[in-house]
Protein backbone atom coordinates (compact mmCIF):
# COMPACT_ATOMS: atom_id res chain seq x y z
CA UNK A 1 105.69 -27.90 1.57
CA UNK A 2 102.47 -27.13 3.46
CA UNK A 3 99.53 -29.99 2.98
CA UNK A 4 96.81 -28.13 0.86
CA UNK A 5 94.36 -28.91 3.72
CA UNK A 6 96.55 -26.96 5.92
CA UNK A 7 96.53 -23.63 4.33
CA UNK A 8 92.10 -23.94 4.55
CA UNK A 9 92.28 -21.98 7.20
CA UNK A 10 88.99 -21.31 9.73
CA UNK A 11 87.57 -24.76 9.91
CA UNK A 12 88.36 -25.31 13.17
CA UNK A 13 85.92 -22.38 14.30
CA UNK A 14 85.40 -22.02 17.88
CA UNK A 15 89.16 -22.90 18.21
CA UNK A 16 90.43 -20.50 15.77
CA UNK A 17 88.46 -17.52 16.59
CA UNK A 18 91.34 -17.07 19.27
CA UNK A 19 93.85 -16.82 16.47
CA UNK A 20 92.02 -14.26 14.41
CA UNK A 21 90.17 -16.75 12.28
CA UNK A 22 88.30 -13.96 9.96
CA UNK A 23 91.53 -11.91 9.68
CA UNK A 24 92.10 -12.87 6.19
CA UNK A 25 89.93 -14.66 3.66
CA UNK A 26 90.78 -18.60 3.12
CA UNK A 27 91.36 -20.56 0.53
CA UNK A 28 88.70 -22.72 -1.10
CA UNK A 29 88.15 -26.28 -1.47
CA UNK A 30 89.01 -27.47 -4.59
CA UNK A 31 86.82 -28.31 -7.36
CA UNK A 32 85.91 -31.50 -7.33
CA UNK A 33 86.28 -33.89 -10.12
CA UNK A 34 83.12 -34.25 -12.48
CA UNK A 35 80.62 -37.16 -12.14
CA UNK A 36 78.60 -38.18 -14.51
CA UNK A 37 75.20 -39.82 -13.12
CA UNK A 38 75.00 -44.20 -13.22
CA UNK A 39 71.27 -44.97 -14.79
CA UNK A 40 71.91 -48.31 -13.52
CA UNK A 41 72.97 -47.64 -9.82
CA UNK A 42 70.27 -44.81 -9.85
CA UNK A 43 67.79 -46.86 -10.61
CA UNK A 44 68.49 -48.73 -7.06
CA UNK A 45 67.52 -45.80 -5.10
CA UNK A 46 65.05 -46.15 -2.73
CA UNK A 47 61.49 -44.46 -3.57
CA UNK A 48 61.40 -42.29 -1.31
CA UNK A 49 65.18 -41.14 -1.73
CA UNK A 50 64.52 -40.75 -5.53
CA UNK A 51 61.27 -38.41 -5.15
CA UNK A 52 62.41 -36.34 -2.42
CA UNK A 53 66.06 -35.83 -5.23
CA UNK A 54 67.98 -35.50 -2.10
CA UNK A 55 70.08 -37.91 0.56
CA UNK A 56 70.37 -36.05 4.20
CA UNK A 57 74.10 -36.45 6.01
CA UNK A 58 74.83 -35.88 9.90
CA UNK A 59 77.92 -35.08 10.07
CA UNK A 60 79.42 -32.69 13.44
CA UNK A 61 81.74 -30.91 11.65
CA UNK A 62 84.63 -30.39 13.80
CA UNK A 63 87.24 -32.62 12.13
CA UNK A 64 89.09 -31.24 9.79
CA UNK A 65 90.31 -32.16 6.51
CA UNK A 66 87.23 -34.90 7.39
CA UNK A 67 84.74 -32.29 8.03
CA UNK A 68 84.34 -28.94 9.32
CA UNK A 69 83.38 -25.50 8.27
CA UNK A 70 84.40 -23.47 5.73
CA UNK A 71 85.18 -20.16 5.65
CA UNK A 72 81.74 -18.33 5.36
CA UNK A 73 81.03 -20.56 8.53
CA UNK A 74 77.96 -22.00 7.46
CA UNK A 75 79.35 -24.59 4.39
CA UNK A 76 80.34 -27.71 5.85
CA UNK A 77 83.84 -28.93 3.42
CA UNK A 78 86.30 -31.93 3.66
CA UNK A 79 86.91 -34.89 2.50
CA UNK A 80 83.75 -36.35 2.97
CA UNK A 81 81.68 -33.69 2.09
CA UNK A 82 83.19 -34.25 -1.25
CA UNK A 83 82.83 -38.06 -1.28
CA UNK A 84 79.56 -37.93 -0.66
CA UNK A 85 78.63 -34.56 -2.99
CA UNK A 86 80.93 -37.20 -6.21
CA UNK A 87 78.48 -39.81 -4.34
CA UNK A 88 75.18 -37.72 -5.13
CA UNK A 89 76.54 -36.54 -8.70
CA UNK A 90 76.85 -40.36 -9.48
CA UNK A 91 73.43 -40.97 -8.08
CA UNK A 92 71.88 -38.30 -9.48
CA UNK A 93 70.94 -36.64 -6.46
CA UNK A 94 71.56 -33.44 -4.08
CA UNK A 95 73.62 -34.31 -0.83
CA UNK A 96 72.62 -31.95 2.37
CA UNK A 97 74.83 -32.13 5.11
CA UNK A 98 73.11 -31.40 8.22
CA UNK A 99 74.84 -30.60 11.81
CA UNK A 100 74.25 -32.95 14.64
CA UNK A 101 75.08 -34.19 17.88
CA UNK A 102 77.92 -36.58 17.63
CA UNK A 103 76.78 -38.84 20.48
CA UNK A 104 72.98 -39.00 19.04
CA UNK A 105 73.23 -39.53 15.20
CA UNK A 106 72.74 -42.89 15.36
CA UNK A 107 69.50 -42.56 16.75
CA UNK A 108 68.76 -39.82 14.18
CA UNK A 109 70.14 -42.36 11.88
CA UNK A 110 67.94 -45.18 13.00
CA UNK A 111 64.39 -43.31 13.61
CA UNK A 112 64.46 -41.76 10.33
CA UNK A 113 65.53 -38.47 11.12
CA UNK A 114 68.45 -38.08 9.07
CA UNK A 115 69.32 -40.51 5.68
CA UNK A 116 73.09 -41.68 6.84
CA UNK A 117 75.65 -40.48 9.07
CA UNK A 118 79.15 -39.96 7.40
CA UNK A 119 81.73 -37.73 10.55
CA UNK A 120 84.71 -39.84 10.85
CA UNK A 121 82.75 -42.70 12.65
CA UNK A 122 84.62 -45.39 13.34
CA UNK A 123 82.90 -48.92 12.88
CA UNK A 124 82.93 -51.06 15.48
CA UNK A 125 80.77 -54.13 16.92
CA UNK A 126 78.66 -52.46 19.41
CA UNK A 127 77.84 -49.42 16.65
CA UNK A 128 76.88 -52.43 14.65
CA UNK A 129 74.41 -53.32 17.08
CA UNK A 130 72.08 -49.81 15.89
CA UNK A 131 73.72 -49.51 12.25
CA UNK A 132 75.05 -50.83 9.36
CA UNK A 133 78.01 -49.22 8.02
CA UNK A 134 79.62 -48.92 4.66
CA UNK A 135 83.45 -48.81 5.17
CA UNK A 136 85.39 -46.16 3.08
CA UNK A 137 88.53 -44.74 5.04
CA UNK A 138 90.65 -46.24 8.08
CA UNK A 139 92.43 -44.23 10.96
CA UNK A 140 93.50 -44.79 14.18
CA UNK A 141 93.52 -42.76 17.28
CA UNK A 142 96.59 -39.68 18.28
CA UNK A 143 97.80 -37.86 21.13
CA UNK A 144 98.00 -34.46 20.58
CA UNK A 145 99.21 -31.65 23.32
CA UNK A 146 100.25 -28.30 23.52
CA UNK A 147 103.33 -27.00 21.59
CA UNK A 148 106.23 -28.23 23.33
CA UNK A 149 104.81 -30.89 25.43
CA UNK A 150 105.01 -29.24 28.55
CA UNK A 151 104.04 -32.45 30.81
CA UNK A 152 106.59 -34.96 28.51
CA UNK A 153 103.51 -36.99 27.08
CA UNK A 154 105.25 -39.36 25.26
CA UNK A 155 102.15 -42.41 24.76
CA UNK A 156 99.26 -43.64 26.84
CA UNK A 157 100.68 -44.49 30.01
CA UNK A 158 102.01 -40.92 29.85
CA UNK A 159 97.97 -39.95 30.39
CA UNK A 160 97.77 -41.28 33.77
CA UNK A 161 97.45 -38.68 36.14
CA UNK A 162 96.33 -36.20 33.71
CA UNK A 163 93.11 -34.79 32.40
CA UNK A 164 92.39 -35.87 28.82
CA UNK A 165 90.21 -33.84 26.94
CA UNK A 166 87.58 -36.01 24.18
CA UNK A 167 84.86 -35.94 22.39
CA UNK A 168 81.68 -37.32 23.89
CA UNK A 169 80.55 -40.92 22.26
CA UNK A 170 83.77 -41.10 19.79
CA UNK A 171 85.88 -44.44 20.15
CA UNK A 172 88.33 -42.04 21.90
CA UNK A 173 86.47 -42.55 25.09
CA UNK A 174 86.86 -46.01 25.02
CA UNK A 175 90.14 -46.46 24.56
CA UNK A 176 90.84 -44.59 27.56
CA UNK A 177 88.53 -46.45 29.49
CA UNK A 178 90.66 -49.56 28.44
CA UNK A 179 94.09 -47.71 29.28
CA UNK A 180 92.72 -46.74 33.17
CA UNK A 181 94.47 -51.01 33.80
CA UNK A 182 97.68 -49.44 32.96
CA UNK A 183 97.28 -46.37 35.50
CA UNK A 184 97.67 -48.53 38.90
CA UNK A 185 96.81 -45.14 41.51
CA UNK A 186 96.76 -42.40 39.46
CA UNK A 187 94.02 -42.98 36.61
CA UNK A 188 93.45 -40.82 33.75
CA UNK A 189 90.58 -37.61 34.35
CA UNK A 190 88.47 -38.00 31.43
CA UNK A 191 86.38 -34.84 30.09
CA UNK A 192 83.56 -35.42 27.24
CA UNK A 193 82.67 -32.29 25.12
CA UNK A 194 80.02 -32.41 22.26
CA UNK A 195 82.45 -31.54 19.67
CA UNK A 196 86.34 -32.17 18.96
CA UNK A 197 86.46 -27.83 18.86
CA UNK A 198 85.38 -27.87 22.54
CA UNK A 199 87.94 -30.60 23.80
CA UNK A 200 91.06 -28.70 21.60
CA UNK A 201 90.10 -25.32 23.06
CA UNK A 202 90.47 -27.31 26.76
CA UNK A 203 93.94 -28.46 25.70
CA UNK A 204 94.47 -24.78 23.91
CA UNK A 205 93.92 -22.91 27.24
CA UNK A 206 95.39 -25.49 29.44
CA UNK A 207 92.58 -26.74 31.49
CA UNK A 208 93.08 -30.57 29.71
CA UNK A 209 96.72 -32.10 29.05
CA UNK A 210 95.87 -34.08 26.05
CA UNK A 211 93.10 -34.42 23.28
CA UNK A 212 92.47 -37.79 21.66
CA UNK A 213 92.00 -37.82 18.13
CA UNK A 214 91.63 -39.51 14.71
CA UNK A 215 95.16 -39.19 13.03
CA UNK A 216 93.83 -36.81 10.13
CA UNK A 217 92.32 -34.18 12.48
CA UNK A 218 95.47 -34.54 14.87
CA UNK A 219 98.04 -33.98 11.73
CA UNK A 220 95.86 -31.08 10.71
CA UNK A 221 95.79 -28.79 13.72
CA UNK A 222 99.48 -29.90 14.28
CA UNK A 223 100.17 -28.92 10.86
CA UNK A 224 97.69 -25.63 9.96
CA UNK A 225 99.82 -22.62 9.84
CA UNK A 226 96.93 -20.86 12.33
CA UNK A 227 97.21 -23.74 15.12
CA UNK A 228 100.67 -25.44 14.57
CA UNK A 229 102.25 -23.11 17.37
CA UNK A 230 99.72 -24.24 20.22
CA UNK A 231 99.25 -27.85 19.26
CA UNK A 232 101.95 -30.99 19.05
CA UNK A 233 101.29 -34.67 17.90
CA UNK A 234 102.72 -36.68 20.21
CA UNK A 235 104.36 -38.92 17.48
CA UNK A 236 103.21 -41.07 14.24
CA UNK A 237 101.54 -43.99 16.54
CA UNK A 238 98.05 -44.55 15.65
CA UNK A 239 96.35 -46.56 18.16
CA UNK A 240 93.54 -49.14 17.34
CA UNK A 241 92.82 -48.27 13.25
CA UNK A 242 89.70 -49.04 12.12
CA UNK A 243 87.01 -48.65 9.87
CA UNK A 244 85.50 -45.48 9.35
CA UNK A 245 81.77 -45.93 8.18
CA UNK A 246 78.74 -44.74 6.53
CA UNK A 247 75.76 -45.30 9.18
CA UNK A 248 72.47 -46.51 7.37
CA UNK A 249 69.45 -47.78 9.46
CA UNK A 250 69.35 -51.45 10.02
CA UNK A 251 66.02 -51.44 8.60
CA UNK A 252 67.47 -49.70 5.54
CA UNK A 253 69.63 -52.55 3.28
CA UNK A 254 68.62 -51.65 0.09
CA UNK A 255 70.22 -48.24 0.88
CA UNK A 256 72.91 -49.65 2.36
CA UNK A 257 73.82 -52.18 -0.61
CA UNK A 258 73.58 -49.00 -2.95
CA UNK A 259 75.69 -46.80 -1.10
CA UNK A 260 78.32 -49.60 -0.51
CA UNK A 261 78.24 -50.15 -4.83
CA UNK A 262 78.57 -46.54 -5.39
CA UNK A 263 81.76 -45.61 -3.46
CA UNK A 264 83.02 -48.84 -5.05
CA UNK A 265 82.42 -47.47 -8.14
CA UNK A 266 84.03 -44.11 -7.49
CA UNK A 267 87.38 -46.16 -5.70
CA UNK A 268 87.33 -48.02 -9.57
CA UNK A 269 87.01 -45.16 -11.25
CA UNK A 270 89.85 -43.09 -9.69
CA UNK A 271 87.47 -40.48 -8.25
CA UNK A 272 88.24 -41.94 -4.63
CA UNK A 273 91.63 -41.57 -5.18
CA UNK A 274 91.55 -37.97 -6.81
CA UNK A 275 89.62 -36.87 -3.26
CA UNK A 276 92.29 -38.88 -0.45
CA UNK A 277 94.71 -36.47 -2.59
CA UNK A 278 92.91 -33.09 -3.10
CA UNK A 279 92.87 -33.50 0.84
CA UNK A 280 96.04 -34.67 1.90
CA UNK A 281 94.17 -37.87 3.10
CA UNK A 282 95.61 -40.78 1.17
CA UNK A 283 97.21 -42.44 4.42
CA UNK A 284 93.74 -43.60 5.21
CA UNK A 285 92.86 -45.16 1.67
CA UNK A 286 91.07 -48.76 1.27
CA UNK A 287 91.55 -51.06 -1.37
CA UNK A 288 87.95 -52.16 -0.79
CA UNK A 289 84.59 -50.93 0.28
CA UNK A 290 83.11 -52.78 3.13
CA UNK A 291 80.30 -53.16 5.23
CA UNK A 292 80.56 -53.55 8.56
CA UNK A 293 83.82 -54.84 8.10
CA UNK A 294 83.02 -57.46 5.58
CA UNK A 295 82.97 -57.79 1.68
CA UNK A 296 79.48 -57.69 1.07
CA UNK A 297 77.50 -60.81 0.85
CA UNK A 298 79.94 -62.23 3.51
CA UNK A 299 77.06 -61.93 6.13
């Protein structure tokens, strides 16, 4: 049976415009579960998140069932679109995702330009470093290539040699900076693109050999009956999982602290759960909401 994510059909958009993407209407997102609003963790909002009634999210939206765009090609959906709207509906407050730069939201993040980033972001030390994160979903890292693995990619040694197509500033890049010791004379060609649509079409039209991705988008355009017969996953290996996390300012704790209680509150409450599933998404549950990495008060 076909994941429900699979059959949403155009939110991949620059990739699936070469398969006809506005042929024939898509199928919603489904409604998400009712909220009711927490006086007492609305009453932790910041001052000026409570007057302005609304929390601003970067997200890139290019990773679907994560994030991407709907079908009208304007509404950004996915999995975290609806965490965060259950989020706002517990808070009490309108969520507005906004589309950004995936290399430069944590400087939007961190000057105030945008409330908190939530697009698949992966957690790690030197992130840590400009943000605080509050951890709500793990994944590691795919190969994906085209449909029938034409140059017998079969793991990350098989990249040496090859051009690899990635997104720029995503943990992707690293790891393939970190696999070039494996490559002796022939070292993996790296391209950046600012979103995961530009580095698929590369692999799509055969200018890249591989695309790096999180496990969710790489199951999804493996697995969406619009992209399943140009794209292959590799296999089941996900390399390095981590934490995916909600970026806050560093100068921002008190927001931090109160998103970190409120998706606890909707993992307790089943919500959380209810949302890995409407999406097809439960392989990247957690038991526990984090930040950066740690139970809170652990610092």
């Amino acid at each position: 049976m076909m994941p429900r994510y699979a059959r949403r059909g155009c939110a991949v958009a620059m990739l699936l415009l070469l398969t006809a993407c506005g042929a024939s209407p898509a199928e919603s997102p489904p409604e998400g579960p009712t909220v009711a609003v927490d006086a007492e963790l609305r009453a932790l909002l910041p001052d000026d998140v409570r007057e302005a009634g609304v929390l601003t999210v970067a997200t890139d939206a290019s990773y679907p069932p994560l994030n991407s765009f709907g079908p009208d090609g304007r509404t950004i959906v996915g999995f975290e679109p609806d965490l965060m709207a259950a989020l706002g509906d517990l808070l009490g407050i309108r969520v507005e995702f906004e589309r950004r730069d995936f290399d430069t939201m944590l400087d939007d993040v961190a000057a105030h330009r945008i409330g908190v980033v939530v697009s698949a972001m992966t957690d790690t030390v030197d992130r840590q470093e400009r943000a605080d994160f509050v951890n709500y979903f793990r994944a590691g890292t795919s190969i994906v290539v085209q449909r029938g693995n034409p140059r017998g990619i079969h793991d990350l040694n098989g990249l040496c040699g090859e051009v690899v197509a990635v997104e720029a500033g995503t943990v992707q890049v690293d790891l393939l900076e970190r696999s070039q010791a494996g490559c002796a004379e022939a070292p993996i060609m790296v391209s950046t693109f600012p979103t995961n649509d530009d580095a698929l079409l590369e692999l799509r039209t055969g200018r890249a050999a591989a695309v790096l991705n999180d496990y969710p988008p790489a199951v999804f355009i493996t697995t969406n009956e619009r992209t399943e017969g140009a794209f292959q996953l590799v296999s089941d290996v996900q390399y390095e999982p981590g934490l995916y996390g909600m970026a806050v300012a560093k100068d921002r704790p008190e927001l931090r602290d109160l998103l970190a209680a409120a998706v606890g509150r909707l993992v307790d409450s089943g919500v959380y759960e209810q949302l890995l599933e409407s999406w097809d998404v439960r392989s990247g549950a957690v038991s526990e909401v984090t930040i950066n990495g740690r139970a809170p008060g652990s610092f």
